[in-house]
N, C-alpha and C. Protein backbone atom coordinates (compact mmCIF):
# COMPACT_ATOMS: atom_id res chain seq x y z
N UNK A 1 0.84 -1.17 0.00
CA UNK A 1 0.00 0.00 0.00
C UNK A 1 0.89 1.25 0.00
N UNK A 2 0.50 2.50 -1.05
CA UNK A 2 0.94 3.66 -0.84
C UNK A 2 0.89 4.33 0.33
N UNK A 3 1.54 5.53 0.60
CA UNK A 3 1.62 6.59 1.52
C UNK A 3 0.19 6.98 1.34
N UNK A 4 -0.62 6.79 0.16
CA UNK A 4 -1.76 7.84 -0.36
C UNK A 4 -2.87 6.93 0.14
N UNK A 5 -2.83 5.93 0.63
CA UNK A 5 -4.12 5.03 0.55
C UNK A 5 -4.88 5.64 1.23
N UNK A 6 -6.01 5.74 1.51
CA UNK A 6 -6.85 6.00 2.18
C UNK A 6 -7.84 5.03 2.65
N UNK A 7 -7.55 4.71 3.84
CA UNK A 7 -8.40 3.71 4.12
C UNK A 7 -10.02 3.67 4.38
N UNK A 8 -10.22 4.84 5.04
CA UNK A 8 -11.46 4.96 5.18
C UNK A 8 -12.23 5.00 4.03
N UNK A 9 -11.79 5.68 2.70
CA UNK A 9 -12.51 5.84 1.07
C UNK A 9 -12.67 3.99 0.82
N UNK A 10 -11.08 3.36 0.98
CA UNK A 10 -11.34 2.04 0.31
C UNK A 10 -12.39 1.12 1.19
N UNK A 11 -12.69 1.43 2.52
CA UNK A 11 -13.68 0.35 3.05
C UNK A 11 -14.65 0.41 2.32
N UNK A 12 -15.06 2.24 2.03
CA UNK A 12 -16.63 2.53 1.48
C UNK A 12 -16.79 1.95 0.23
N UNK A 13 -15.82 2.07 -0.75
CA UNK A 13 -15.68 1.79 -1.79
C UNK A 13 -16.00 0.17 -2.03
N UNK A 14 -15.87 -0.73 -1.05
CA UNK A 14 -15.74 -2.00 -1.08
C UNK A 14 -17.17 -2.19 -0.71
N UNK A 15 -17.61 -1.45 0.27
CA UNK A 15 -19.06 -1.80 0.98
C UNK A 15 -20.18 -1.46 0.03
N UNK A 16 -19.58 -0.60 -0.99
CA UNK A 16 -20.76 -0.14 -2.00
C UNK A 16 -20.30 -1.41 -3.21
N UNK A 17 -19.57 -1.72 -3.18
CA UNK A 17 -19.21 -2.70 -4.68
C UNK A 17 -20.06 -4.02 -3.77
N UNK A 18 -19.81 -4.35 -2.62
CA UNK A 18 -20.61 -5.49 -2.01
C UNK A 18 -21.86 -5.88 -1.94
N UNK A 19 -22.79 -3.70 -2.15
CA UNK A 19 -23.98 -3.95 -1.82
C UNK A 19 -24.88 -3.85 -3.22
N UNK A 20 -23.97 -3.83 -4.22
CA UNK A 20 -24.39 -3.91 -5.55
C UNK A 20 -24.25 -5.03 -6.20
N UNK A 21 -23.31 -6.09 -5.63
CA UNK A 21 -23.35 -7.37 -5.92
C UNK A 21 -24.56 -8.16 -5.26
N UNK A 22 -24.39 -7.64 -3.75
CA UNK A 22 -25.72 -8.41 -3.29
C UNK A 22 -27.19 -8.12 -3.85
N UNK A 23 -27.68 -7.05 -3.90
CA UNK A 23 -28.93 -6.55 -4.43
C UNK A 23 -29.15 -7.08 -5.84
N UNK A 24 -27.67 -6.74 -6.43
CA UNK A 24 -28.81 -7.35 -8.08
C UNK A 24 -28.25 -8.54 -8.13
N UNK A 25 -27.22 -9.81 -7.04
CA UNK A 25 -27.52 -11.05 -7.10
C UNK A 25 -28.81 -11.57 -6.66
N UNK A 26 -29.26 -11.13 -5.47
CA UNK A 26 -30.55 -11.12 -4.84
C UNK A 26 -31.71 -11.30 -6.13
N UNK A 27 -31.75 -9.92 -6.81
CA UNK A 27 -32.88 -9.88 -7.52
C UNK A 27 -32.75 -11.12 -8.90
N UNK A 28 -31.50 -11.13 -9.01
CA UNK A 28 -31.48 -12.50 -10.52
C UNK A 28 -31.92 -13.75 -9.70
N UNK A 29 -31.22 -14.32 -8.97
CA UNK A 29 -31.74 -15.46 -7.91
C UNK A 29 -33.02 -15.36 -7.81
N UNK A 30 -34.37 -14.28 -7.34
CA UNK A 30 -35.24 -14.33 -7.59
C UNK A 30 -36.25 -14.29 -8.29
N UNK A 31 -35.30 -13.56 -9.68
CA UNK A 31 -36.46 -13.89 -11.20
C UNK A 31 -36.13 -15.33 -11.69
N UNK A 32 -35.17 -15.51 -11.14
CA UNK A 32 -34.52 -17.49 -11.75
C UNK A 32 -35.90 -18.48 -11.09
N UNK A 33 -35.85 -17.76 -9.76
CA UNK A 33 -36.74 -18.75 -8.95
C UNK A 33 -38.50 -18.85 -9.52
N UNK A 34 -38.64 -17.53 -10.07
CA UNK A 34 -40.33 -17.07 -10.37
C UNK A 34 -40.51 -17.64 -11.68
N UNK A 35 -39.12 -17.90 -12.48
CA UNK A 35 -39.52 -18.02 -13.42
C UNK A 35 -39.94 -19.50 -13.68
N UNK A 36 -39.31 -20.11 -12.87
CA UNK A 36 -40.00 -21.51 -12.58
C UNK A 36 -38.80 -22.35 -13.62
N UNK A 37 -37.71 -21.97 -13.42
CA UNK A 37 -36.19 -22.60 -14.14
C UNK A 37 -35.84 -23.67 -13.26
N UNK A 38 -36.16 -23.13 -11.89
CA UNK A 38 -35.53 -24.44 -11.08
C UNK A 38 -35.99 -25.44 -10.55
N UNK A 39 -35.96 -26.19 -10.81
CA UNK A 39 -36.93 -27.86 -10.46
C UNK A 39 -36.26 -28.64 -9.34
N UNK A 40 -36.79 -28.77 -8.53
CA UNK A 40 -36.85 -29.18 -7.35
C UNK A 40 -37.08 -28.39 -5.88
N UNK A 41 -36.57 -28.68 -4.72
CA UNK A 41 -36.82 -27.72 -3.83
C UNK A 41 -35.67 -27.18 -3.29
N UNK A 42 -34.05 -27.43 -3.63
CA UNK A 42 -33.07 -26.84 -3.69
C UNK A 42 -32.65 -25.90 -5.18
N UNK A 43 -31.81 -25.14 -4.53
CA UNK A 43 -30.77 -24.17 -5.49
C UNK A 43 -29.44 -24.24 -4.99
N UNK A 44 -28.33 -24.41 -5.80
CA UNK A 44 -26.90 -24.33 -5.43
C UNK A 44 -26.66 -23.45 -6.08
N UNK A 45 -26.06 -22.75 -5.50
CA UNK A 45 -25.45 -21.39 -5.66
C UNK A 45 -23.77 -21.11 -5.27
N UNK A 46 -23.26 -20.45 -6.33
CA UNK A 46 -21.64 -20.43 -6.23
C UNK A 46 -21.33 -18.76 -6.57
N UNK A 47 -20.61 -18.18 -5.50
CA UNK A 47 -20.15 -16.60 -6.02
C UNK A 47 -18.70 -16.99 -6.28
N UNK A 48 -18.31 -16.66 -7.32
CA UNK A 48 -16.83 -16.50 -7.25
C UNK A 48 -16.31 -15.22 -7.47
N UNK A 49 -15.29 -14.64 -7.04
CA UNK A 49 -14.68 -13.73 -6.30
C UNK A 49 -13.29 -13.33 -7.04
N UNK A 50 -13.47 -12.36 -8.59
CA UNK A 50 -11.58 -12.52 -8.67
C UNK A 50 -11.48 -10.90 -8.81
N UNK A 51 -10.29 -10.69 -9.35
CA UNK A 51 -9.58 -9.16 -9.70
C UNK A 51 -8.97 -9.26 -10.28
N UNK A 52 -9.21 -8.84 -11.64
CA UNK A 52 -8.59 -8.47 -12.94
C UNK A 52 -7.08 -7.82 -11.87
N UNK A 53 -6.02 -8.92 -13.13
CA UNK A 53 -4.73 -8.45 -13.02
C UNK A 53 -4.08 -9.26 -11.66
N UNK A 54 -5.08 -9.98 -10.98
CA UNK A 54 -4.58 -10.15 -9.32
C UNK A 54 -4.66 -11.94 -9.11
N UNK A 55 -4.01 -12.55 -8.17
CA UNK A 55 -4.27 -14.32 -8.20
C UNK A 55 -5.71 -14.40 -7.55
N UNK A 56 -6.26 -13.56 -7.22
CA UNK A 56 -7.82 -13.43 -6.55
C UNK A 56 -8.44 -14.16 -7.07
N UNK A 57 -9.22 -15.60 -6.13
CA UNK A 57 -10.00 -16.09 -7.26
C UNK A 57 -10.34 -16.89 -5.51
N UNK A 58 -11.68 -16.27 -4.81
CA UNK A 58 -12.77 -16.36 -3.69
C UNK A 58 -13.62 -17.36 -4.06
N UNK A 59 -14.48 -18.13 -3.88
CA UNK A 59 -16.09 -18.60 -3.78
C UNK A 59 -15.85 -18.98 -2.73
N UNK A 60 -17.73 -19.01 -3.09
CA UNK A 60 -18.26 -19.22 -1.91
C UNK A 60 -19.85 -20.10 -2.43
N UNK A 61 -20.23 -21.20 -1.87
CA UNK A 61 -21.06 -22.13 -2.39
C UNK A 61 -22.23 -22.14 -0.94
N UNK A 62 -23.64 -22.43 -1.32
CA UNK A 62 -24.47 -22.51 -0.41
C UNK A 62 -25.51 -22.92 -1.63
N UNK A 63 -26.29 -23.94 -0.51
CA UNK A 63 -27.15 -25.01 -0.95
C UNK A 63 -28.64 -24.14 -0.26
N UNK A 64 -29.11 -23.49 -0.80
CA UNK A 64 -30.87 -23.18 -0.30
C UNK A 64 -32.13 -24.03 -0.80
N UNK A 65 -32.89 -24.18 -0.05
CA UNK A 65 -33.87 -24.65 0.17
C UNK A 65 -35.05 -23.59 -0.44
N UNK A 66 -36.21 -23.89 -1.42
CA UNK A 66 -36.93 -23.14 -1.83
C UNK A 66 -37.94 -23.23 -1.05
């Protein structure tokens, strides 16, 4: 990290990129579900997590129940 970082800008910055992933993952997950695509009474679900340019490469997997 630079002399210049600013930490307090990069939390916000992260918390708004987080809450724009969640909201419009949220809303696709729920037109998937209405639209009647998924057959049965589970959904598996996988986020994966990278950054252009970086070895970043996160998931995260969860099994829901409809």
């Amino acid at each position: 990290m630079t002399a210049e970082f600013d930490e307090d800008r990069f939390n916000m910055a992260i918390r708004k990129f987080l809450k724009h992933v969640g909201v419009t993952s949220q809303r696709e997950i729920e037109n998937l579900v209405r639209s009647g695509a998924v057959k049965g009474g589970k959904l598996k679900l996988r986020m994966t997590l990278s950054a252009e340019g970086t070895p970043l490469k996160h998931e995260v997997e969860e099994t829901i129940a409809l």
